[in-house]
N, C-alpha and C. Protein backbone atom coordinates (compact mmCIF):
# COMPACT_ATOMS: atom_id res chain seq x y z
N UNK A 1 -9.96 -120.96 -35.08
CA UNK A 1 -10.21 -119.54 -35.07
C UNK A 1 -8.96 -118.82 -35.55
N UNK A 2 -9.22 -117.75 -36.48
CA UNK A 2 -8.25 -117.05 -36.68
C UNK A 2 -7.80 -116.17 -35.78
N UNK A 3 -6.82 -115.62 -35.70
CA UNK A 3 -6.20 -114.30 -35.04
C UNK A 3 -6.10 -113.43 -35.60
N UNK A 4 -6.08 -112.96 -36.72
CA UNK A 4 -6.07 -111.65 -37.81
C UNK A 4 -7.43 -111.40 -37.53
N UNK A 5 -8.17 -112.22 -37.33
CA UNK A 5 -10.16 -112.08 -37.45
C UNK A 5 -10.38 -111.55 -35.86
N UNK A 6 -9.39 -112.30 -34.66
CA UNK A 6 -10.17 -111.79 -33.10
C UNK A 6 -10.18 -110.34 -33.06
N UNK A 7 -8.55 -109.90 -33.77
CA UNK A 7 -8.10 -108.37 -33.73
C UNK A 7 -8.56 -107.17 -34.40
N UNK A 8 -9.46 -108.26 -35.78
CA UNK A 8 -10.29 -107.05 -36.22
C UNK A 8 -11.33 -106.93 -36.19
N UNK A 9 -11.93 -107.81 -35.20
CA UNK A 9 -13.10 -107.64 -35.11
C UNK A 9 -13.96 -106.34 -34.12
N UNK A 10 -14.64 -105.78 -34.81
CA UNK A 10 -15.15 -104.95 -34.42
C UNK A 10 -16.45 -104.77 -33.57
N UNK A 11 -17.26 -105.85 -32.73
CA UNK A 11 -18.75 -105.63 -32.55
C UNK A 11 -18.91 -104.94 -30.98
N UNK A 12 -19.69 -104.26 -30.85
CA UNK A 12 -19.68 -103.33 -29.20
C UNK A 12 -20.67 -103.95 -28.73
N UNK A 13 -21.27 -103.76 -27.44
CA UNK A 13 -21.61 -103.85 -26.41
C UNK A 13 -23.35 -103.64 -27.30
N UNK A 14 -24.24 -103.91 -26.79
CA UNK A 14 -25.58 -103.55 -27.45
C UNK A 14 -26.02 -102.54 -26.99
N UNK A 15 -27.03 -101.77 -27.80
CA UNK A 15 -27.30 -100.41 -27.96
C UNK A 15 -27.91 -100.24 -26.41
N UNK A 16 -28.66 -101.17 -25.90
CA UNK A 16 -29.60 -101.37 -25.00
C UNK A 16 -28.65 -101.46 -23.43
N UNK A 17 -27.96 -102.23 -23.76
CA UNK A 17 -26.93 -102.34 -22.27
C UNK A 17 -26.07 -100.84 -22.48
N UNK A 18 -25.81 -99.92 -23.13
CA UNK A 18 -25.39 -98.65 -23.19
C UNK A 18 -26.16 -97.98 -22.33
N UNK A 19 -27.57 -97.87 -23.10
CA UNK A 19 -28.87 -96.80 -22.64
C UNK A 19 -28.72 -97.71 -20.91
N UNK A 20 -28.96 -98.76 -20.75
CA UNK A 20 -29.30 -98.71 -18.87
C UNK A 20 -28.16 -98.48 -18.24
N UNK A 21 -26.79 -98.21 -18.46
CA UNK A 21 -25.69 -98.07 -17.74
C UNK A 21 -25.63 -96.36 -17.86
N UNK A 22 -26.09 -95.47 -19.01
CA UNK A 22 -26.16 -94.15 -19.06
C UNK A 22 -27.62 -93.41 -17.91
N UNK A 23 -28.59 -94.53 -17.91
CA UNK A 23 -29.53 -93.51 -17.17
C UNK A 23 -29.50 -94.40 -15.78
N UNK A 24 -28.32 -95.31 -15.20
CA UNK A 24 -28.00 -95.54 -13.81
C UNK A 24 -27.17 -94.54 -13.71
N UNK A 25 -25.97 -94.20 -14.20
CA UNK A 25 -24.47 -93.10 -14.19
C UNK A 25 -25.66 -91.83 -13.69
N UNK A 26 -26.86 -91.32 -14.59
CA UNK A 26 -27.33 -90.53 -14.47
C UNK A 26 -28.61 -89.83 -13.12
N UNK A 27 -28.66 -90.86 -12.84
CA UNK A 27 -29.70 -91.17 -11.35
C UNK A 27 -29.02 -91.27 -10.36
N UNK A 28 -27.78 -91.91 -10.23
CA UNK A 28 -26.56 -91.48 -9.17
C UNK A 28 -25.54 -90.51 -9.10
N UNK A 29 -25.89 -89.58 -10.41
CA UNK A 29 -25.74 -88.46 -10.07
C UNK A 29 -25.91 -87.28 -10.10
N UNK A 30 -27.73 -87.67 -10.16
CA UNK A 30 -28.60 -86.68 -9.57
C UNK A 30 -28.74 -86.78 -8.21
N UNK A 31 -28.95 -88.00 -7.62
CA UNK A 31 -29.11 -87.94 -6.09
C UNK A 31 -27.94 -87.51 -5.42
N UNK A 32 -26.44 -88.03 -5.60
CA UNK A 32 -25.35 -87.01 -5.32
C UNK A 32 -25.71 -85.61 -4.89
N UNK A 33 -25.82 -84.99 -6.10
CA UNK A 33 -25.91 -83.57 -6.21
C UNK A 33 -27.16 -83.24 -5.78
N UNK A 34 -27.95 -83.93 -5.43
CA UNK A 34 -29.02 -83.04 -4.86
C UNK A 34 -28.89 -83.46 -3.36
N UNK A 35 -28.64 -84.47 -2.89
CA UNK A 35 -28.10 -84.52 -1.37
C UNK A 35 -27.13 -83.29 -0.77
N UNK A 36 -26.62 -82.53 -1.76
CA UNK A 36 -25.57 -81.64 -1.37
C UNK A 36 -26.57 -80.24 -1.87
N UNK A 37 -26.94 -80.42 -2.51
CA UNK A 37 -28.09 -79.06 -2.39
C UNK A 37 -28.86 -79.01 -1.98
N UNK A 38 -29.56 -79.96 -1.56
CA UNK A 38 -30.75 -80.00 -0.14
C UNK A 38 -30.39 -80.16 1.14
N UNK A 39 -28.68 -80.20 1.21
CA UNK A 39 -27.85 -80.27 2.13
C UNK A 39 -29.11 -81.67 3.45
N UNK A 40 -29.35 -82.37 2.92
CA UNK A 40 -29.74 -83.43 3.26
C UNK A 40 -28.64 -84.52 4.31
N UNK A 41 -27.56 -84.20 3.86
CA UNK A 41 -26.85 -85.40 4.55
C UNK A 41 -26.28 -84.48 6.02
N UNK A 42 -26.48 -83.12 6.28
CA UNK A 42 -25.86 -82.41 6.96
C UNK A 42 -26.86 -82.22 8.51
N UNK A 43 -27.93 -82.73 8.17
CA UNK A 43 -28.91 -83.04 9.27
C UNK A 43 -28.32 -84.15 10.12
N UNK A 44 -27.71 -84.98 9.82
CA UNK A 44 -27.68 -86.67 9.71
C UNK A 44 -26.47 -86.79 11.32
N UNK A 45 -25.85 -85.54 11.22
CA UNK A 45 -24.85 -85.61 12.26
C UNK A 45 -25.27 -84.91 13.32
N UNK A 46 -26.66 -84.12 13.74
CA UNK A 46 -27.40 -84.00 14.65
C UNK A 46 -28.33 -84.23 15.74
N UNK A 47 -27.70 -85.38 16.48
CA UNK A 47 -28.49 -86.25 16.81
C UNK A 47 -28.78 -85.73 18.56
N UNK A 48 -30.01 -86.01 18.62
CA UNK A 48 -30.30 -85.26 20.00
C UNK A 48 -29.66 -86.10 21.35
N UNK A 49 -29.05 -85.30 21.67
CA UNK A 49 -28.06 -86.04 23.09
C UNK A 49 -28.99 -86.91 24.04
N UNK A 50 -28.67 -88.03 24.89
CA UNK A 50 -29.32 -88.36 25.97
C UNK A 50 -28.77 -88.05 26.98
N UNK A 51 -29.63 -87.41 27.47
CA UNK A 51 -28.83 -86.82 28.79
C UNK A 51 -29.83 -87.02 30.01
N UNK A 52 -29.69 -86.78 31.07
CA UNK A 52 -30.81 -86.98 32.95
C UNK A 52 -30.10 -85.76 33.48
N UNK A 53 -31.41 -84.53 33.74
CA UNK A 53 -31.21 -83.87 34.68
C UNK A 53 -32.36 -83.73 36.07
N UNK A 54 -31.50 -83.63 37.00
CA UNK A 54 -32.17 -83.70 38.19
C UNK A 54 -32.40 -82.12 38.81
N UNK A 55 -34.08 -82.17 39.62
CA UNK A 55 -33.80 -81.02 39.88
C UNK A 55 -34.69 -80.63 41.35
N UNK A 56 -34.51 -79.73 41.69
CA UNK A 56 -33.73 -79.62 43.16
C UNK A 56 -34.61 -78.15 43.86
N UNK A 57 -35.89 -78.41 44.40
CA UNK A 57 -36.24 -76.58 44.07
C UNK A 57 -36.15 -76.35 46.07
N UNK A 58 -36.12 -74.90 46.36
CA UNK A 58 -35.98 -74.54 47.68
C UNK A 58 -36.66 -72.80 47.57
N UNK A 59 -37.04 -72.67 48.23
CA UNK A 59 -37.68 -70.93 48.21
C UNK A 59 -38.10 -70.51 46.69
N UNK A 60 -37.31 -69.97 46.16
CA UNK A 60 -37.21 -69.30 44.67
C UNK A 60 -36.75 -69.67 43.63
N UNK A 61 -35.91 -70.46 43.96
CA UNK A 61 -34.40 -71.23 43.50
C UNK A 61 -35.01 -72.52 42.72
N UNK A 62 -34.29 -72.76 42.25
CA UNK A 62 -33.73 -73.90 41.63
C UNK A 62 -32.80 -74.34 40.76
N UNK A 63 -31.96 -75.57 41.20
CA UNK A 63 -31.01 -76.02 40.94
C UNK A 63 -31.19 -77.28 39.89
N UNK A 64 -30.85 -76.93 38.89
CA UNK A 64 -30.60 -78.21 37.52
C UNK A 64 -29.35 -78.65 37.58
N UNK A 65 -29.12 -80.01 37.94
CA UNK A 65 -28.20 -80.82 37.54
C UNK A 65 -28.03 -82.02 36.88
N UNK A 66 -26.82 -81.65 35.98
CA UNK A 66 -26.97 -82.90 34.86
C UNK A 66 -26.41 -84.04 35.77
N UNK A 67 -27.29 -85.22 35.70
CA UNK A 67 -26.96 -86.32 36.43
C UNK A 67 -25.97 -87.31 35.69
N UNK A 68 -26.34 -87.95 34.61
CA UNK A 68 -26.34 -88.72 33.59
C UNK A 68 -26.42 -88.75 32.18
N UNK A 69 -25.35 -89.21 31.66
CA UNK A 69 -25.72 -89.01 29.90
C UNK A 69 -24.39 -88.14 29.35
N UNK A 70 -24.98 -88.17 28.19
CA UNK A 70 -24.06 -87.29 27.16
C UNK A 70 -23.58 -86.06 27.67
N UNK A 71 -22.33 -85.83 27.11
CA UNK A 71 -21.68 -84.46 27.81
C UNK A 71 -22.39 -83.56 26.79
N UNK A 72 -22.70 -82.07 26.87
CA UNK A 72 -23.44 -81.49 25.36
C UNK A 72 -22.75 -80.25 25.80
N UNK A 73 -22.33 -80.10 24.67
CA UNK A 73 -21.05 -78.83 24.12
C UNK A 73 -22.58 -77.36 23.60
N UNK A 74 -22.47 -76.93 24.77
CA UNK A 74 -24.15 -75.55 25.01
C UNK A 74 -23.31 -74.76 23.92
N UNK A 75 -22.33 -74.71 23.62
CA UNK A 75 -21.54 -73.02 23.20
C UNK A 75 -22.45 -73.87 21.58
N UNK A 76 -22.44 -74.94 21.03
CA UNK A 76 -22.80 -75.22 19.67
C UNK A 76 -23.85 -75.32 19.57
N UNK A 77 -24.46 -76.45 20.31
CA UNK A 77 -25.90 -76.03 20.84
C UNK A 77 -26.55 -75.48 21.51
N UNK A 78 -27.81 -75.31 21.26
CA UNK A 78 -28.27 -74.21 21.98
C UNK A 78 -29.16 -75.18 23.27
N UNK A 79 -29.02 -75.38 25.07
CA UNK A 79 -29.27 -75.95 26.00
C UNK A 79 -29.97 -74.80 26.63
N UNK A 80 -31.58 -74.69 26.97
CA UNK A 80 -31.59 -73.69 28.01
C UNK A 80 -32.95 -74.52 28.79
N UNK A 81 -33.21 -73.67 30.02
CA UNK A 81 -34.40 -74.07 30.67
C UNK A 81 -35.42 -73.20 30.49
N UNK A 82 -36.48 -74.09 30.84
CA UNK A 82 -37.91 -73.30 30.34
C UNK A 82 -38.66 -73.41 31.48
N UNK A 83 -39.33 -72.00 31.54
CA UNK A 83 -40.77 -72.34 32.70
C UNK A 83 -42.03 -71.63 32.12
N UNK A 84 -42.43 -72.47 31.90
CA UNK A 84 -43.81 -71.31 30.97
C UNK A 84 -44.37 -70.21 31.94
N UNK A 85 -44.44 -69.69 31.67
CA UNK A 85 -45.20 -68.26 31.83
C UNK A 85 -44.28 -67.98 33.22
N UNK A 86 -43.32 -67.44 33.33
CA UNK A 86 -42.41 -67.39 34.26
C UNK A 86 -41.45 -67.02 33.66
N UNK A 87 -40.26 -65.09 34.31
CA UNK A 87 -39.66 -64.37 34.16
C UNK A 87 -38.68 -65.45 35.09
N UNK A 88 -37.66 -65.97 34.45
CA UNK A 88 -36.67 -66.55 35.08
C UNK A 88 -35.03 -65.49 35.09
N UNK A 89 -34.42 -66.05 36.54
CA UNK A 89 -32.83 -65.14 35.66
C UNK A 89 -32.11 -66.62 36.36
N UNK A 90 -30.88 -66.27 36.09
CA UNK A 90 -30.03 -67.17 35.90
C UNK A 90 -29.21 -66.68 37.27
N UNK A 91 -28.71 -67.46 38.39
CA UNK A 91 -28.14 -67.17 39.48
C UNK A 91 -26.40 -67.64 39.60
N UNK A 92 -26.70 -68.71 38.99
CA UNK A 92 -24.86 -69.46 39.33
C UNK A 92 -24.68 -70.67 38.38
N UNK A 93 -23.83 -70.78 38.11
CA UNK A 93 -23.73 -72.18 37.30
C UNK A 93 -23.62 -72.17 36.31
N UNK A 94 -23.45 -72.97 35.01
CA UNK A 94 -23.64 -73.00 33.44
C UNK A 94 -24.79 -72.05 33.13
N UNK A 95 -25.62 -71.62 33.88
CA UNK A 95 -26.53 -71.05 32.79
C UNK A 95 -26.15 -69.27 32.78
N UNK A 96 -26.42 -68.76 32.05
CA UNK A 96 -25.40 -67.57 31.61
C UNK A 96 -26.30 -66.99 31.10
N UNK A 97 -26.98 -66.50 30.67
CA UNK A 97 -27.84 -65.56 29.65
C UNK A 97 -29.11 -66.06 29.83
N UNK A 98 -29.50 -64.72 29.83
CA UNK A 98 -31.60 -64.58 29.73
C UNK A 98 -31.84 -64.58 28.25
N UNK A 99 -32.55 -65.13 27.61
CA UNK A 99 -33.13 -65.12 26.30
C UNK A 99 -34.76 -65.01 26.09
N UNK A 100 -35.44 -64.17 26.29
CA UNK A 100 -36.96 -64.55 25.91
C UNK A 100 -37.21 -64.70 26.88
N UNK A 101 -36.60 -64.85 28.67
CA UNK A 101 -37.18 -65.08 29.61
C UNK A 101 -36.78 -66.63 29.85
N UNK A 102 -35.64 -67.48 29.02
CA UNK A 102 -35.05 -68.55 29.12
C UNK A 102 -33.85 -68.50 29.69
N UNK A 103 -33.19 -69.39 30.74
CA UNK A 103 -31.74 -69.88 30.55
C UNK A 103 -31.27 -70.44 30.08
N UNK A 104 -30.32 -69.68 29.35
CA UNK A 104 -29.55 -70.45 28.18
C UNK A 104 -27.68 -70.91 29.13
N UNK A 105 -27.81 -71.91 29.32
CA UNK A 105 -26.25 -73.09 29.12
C UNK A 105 -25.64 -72.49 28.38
N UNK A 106 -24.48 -72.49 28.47
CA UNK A 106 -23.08 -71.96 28.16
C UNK A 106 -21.68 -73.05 28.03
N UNK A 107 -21.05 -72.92 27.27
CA UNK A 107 -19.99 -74.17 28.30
C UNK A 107 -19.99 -75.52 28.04
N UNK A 108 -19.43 -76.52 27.98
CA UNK A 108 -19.80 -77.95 28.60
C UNK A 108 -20.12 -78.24 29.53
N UNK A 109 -21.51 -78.98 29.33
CA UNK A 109 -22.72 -79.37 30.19
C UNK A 109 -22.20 -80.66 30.50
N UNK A 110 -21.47 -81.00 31.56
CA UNK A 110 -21.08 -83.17 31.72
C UNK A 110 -21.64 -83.09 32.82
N UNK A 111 -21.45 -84.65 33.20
CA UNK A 111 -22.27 -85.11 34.06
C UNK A 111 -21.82 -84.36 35.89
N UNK A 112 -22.59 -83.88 36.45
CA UNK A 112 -22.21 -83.05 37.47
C UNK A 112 -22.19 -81.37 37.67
N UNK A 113 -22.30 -81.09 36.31
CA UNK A 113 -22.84 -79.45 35.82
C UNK A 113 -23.84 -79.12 36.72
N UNK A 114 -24.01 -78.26 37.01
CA UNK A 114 -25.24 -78.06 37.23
C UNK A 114 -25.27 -76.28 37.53
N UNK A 115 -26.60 -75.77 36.85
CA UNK A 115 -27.39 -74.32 37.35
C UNK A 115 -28.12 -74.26 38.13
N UNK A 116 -28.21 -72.64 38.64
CA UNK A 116 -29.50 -72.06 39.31
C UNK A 116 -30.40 -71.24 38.71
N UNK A 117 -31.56 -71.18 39.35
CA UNK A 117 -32.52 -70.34 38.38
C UNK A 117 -33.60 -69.54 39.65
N UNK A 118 -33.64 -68.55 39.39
CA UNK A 118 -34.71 -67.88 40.22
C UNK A 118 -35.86 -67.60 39.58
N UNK A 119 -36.81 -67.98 40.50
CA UNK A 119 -38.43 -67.62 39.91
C UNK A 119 -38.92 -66.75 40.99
N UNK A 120 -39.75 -65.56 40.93
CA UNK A 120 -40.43 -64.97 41.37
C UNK A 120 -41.40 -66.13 42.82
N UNK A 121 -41.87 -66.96 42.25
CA UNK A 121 -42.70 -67.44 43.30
C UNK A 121 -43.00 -69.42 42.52
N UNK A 122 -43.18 -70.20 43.04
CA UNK A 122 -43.25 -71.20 42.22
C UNK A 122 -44.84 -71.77 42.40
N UNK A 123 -45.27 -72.25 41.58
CA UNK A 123 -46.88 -72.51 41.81
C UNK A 123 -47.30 -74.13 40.33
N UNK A 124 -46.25 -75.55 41.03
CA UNK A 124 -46.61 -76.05 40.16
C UNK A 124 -46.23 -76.07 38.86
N UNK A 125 -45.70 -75.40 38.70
CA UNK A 125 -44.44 -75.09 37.17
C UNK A 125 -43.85 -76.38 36.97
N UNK A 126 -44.32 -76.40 35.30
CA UNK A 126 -43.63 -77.33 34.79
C UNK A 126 -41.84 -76.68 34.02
N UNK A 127 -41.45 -77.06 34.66
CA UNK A 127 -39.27 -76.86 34.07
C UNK A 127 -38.78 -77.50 33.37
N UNK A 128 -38.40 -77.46 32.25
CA UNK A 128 -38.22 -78.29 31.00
C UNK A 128 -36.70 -78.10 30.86
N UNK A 129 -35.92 -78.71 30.33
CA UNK A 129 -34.97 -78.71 29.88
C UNK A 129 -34.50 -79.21 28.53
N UNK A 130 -34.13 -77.94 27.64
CA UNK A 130 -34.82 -77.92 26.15
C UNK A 130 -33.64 -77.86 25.48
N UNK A 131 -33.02 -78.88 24.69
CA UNK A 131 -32.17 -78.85 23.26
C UNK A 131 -32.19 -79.01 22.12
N UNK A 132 -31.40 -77.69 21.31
CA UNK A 132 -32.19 -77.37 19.88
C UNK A 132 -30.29 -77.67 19.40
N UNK A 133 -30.61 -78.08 18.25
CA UNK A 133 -29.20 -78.02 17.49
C UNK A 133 -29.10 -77.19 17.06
N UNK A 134 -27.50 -76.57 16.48
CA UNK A 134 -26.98 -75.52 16.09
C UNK A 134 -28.18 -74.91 14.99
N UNK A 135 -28.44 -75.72 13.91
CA UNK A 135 -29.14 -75.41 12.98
C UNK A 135 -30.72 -74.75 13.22
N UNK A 136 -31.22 -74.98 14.75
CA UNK A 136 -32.17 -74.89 14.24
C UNK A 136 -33.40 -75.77 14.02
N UNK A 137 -33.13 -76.81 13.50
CA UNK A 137 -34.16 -77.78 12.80
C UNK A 137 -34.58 -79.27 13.46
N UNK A 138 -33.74 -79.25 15.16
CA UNK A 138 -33.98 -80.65 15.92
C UNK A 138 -34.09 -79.76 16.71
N UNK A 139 -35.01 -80.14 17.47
CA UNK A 139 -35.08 -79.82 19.52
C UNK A 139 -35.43 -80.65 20.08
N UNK A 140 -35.59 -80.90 21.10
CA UNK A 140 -36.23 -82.18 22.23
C UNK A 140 -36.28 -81.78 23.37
N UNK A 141 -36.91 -82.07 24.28
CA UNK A 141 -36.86 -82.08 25.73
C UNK A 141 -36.39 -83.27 26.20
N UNK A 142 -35.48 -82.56 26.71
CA UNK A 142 -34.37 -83.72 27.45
C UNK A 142 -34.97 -84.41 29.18
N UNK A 143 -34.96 -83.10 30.08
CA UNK A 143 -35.79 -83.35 31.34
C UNK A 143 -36.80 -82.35 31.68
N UNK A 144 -37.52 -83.37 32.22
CA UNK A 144 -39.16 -82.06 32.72
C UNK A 144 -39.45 -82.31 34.06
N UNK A 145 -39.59 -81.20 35.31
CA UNK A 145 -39.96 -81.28 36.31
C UNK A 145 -41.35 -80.87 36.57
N UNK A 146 -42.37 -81.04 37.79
CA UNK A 146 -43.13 -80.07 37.77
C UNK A 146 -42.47 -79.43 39.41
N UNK A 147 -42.79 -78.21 39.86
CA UNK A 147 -42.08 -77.51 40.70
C UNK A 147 -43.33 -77.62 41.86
N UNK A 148 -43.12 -77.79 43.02
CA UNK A 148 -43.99 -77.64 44.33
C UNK A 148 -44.79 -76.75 44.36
């Protein structure tokens, strides 16, 4: 073999192995950019806490306490209790604000937290304990009682 001939030789890559390496480059980075404009990957770090709350009713009252589980930071998410068809207020504890007739958590919620809640009269009420992420777009019910 010559060496004047390796150095001038000129032949490229085939037309064909070009075209599939241009429309892979091009499909990875469309999905890129559309993961970031469908803000798709920003869901992904929202994951609904496990948490156990226990709960505790006497006259009017009732007392939610987080037993077990994940600590959940209420000021980012949004943590409140629910009683359907029931004007609740908020008496002592993490829960801080009426919303819609909800208590809304405040604060870090860890294990040993715990609120009060006053109801007018209790009749069998189901008490939910409801977390929505910052966004909006996850909720779950974490604990559900039914009330005496």
């Amino acid at each position: 073999m010559k060496l004047k001939q390796l150095f001038t030789d000129e032949s490229a890559v085939s037309p064909v192995i070009g075209v599939i390496l241009m429309v892979a480059i091009t499909v990875i980075l469309a999905a890129v950019i559309g993961t970031f404009v469908l803000n798709l990957g920003g869901s992904v770090s929202q994951t609904t806490p496990q948490a156990s709350f226990g709960f505790d009713y006497n006259s009017n009252n009732a007392t939610i306490t987080h037993e077990t589980g994940d600590t959940i930071d209420a000021d980012s998410d949004t943590l409140k209790v629910v009683v359907e068809g029931k004007d609740i207020s908020a008496t002592s504890g993490a829960a801080s604000t009426i919303t819609d007739g909800d208590a809304i958590f405040s604060g870090t919620i860890s294990a040993g937290s715990s609120a009060e809640i006053q109801v007018s009269s209790w009749s069998s009420d189901t008490v939910r304990v409801v977390w929505s992420s910052e966004t909006g777009e996850n909720s779950a019910t974490l604990s559900e009682s039914t009330s005496p």
